[in-house]
N, C-alpha and C. Protein backbone atom coordinates (compact mmCIF):
# COMPACT_ATOMS: atom_id res chain seq x y z
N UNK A 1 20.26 7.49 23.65
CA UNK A 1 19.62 7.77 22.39
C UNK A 1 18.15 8.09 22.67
N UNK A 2 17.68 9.11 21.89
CA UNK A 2 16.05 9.32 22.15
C UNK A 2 15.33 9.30 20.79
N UNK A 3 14.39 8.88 20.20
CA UNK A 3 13.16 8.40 19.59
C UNK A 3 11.90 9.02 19.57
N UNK A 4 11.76 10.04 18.44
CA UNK A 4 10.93 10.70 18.34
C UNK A 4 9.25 10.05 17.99
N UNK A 5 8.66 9.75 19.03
CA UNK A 5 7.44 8.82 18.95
C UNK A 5 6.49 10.08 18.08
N UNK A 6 5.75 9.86 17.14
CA UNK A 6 5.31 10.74 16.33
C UNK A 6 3.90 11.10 17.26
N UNK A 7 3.09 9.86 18.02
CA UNK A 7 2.28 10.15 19.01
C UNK A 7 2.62 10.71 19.83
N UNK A 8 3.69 10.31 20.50
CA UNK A 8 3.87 10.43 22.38
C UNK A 8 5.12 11.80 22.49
N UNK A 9 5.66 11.78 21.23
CA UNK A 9 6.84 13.05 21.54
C UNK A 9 8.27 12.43 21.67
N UNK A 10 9.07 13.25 21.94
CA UNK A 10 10.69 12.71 22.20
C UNK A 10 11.08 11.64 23.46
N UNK A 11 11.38 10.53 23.39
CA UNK A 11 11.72 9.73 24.37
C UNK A 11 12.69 9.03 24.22
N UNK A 12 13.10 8.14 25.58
CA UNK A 12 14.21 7.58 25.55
C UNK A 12 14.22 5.90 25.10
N UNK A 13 15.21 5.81 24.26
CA UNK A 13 15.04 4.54 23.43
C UNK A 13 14.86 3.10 24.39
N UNK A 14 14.53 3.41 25.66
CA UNK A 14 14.06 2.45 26.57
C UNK A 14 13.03 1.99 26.57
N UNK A 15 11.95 2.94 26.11
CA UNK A 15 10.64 3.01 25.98
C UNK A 15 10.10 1.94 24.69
N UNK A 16 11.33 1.80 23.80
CA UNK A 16 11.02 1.38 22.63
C UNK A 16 11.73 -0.39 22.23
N UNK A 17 11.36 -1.43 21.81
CA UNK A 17 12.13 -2.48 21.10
C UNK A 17 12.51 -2.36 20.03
N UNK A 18 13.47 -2.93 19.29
CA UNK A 18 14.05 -3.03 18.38
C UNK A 18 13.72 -4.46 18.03
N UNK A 19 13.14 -3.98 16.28
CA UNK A 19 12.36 -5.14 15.74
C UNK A 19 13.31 -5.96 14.77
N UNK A 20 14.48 -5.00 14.22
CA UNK A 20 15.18 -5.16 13.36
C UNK A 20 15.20 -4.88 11.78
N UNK A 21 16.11 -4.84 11.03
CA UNK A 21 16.58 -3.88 9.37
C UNK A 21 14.95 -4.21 8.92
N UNK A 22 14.92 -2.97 8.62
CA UNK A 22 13.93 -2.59 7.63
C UNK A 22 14.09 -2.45 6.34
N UNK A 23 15.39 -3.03 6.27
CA UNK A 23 15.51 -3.06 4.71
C UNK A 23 15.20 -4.71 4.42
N UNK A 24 15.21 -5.64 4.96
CA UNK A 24 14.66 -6.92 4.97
C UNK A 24 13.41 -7.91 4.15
N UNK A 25 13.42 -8.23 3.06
CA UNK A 25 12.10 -8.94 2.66
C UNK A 25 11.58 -9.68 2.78
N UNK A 26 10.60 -9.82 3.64
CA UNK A 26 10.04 -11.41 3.68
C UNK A 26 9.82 -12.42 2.40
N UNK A 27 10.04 -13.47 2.57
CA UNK A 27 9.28 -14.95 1.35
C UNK A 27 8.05 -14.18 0.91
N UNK A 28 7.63 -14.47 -0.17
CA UNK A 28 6.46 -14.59 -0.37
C UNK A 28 5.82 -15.90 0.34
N UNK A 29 4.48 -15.41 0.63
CA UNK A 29 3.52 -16.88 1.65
C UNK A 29 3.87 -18.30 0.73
N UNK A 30 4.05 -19.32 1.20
CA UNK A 30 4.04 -20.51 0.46
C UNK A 30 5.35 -20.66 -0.58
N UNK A 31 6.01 -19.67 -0.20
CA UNK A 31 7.78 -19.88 -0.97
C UNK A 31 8.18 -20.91 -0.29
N UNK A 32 8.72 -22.12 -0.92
CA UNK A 32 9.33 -23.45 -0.49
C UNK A 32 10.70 -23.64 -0.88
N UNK A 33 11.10 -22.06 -1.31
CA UNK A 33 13.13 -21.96 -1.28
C UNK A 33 13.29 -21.93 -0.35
N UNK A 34 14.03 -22.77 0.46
CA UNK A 34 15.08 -23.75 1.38
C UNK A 34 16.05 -21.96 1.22
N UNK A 35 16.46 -21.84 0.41
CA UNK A 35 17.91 -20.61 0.21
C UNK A 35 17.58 -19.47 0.53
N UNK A 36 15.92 -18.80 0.14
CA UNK A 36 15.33 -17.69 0.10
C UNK A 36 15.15 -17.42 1.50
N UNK A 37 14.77 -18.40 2.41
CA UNK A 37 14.08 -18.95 3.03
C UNK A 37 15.34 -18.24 4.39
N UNK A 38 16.33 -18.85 4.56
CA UNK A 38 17.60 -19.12 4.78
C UNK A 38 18.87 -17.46 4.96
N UNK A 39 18.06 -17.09 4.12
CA UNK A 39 18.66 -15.69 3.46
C UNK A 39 17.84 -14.56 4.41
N UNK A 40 16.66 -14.69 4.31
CA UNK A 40 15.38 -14.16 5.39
C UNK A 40 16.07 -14.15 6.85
N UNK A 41 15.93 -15.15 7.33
CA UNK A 41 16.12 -15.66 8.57
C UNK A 41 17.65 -15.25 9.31
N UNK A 42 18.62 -15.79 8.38
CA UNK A 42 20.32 -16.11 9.28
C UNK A 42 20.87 -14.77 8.52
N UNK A 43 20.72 -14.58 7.67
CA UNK A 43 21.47 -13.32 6.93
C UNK A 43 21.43 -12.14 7.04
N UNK A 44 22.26 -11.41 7.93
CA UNK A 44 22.49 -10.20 8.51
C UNK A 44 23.55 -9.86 8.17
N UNK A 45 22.99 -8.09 7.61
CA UNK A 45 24.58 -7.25 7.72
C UNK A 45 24.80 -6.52 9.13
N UNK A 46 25.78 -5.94 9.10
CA UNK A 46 26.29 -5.04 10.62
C UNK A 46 26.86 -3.62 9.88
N UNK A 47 25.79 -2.77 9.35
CA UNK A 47 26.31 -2.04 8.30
C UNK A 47 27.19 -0.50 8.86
N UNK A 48 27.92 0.42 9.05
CA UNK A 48 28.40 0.98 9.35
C UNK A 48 27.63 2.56 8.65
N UNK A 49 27.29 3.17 9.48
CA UNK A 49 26.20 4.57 8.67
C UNK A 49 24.81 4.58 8.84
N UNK A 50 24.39 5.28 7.85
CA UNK A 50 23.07 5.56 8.07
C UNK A 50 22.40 3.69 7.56
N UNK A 51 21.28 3.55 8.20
CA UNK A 51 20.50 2.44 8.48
C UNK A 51 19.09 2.49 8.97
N UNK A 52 18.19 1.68 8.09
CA UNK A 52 16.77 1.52 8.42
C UNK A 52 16.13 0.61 9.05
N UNK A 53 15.64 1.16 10.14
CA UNK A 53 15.07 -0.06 11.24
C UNK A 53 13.68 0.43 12.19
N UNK A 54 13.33 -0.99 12.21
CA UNK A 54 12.06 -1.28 12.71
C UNK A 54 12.13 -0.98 14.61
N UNK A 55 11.18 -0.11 14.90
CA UNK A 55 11.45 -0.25 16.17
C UNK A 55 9.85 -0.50 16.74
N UNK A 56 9.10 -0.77 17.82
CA UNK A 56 7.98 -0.52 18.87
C UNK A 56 8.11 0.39 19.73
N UNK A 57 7.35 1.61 20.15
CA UNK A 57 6.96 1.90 21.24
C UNK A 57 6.18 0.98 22.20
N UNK A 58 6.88 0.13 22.93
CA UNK A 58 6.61 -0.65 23.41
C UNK A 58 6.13 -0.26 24.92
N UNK A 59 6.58 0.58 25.39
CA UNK A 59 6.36 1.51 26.67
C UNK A 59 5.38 2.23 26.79
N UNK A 60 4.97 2.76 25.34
CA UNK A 60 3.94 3.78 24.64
C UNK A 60 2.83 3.69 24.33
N UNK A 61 2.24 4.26 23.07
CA UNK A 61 1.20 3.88 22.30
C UNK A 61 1.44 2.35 21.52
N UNK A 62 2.54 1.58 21.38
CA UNK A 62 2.90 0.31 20.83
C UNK A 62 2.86 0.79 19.42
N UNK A 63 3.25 1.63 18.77
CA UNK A 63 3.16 1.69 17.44
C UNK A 63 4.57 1.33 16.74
N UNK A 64 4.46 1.09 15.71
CA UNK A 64 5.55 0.99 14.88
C UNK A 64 6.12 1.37 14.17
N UNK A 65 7.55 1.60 14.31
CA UNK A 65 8.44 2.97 13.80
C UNK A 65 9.28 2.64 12.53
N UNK A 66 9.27 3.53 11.41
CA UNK A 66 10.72 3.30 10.70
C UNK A 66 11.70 4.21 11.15
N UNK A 67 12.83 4.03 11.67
CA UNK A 67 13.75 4.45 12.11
C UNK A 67 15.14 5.33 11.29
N UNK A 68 15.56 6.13 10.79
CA UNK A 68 16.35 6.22 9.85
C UNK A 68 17.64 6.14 11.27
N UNK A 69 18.80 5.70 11.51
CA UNK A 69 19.66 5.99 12.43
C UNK A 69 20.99 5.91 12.10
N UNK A 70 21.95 6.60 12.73
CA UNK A 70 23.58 6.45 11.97
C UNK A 70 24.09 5.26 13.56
N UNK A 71 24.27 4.16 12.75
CA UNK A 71 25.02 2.92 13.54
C UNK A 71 26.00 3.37 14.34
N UNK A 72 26.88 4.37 13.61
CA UNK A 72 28.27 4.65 14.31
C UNK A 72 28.20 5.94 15.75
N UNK A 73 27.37 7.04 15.48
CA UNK A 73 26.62 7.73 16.40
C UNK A 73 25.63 7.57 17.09
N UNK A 74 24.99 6.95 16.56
CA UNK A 74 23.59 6.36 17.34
C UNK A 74 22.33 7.88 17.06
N UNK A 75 22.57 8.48 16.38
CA UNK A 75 21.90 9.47 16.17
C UNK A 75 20.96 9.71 15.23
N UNK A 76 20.01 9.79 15.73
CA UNK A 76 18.12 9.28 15.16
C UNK A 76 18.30 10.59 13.71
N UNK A 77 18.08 10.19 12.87
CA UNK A 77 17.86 10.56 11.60
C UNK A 77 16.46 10.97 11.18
N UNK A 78 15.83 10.45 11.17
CA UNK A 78 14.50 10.32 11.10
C UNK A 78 13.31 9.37 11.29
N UNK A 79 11.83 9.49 11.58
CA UNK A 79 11.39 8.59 12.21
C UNK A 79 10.20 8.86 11.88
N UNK A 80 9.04 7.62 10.94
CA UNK A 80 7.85 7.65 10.82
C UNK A 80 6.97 6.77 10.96
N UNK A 81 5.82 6.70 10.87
CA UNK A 81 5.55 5.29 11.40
C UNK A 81 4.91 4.15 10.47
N UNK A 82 5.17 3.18 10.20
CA UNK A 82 5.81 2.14 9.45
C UNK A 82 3.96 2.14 8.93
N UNK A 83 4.46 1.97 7.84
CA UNK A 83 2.90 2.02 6.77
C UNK A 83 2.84 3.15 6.14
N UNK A 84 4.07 4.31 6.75
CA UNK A 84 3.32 5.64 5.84
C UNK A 84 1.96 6.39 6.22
N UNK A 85 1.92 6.38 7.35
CA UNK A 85 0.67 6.85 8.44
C UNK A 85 0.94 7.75 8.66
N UNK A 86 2.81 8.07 9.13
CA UNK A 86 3.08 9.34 10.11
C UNK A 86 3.54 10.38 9.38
């Protein structure tokens, strides 16, 4: 699989970590739901298709990617960099 680093150009997804779903919400700071809390942390899907995820150029410039990718192909969809920068 290769990873279009919006700095560095097309590379190989070696270069990069996987941070995990970007569809994910953190607690708000000082949330004391035990469930919310719980839901954050252990609760993962394994979704089949297109999917949004967090990656690093970790090899690279270290920046941080939103990933659009199809699970079942592995084939990069699209890719910008996380904040709406790229």
């Amino acid at each position: 699989m290769r990873i279009h680093c919006p700095h560095c150009g097309l590379r190989d997804h070696g270069e990069f970590g996987y941070l995990g779903d970007a569809g994910v919400r953190r607690p708000e700071h000082g949330d004391t739901d035990v469930a919310a809390w719980n839901e954050y942390v252990f609760q993962r899907t394994n979704p089949r298709g297109t999917h949004l995820e967090h990656w690093q150029h970790s090899a690279g410039c270290r920046a941080i990617l939103r990933v659009e990718r199809d699970t079942l192909s592995h084939k990069v969809l699209s890719v910008a960099l996380e904040g709406g920068l790229g």
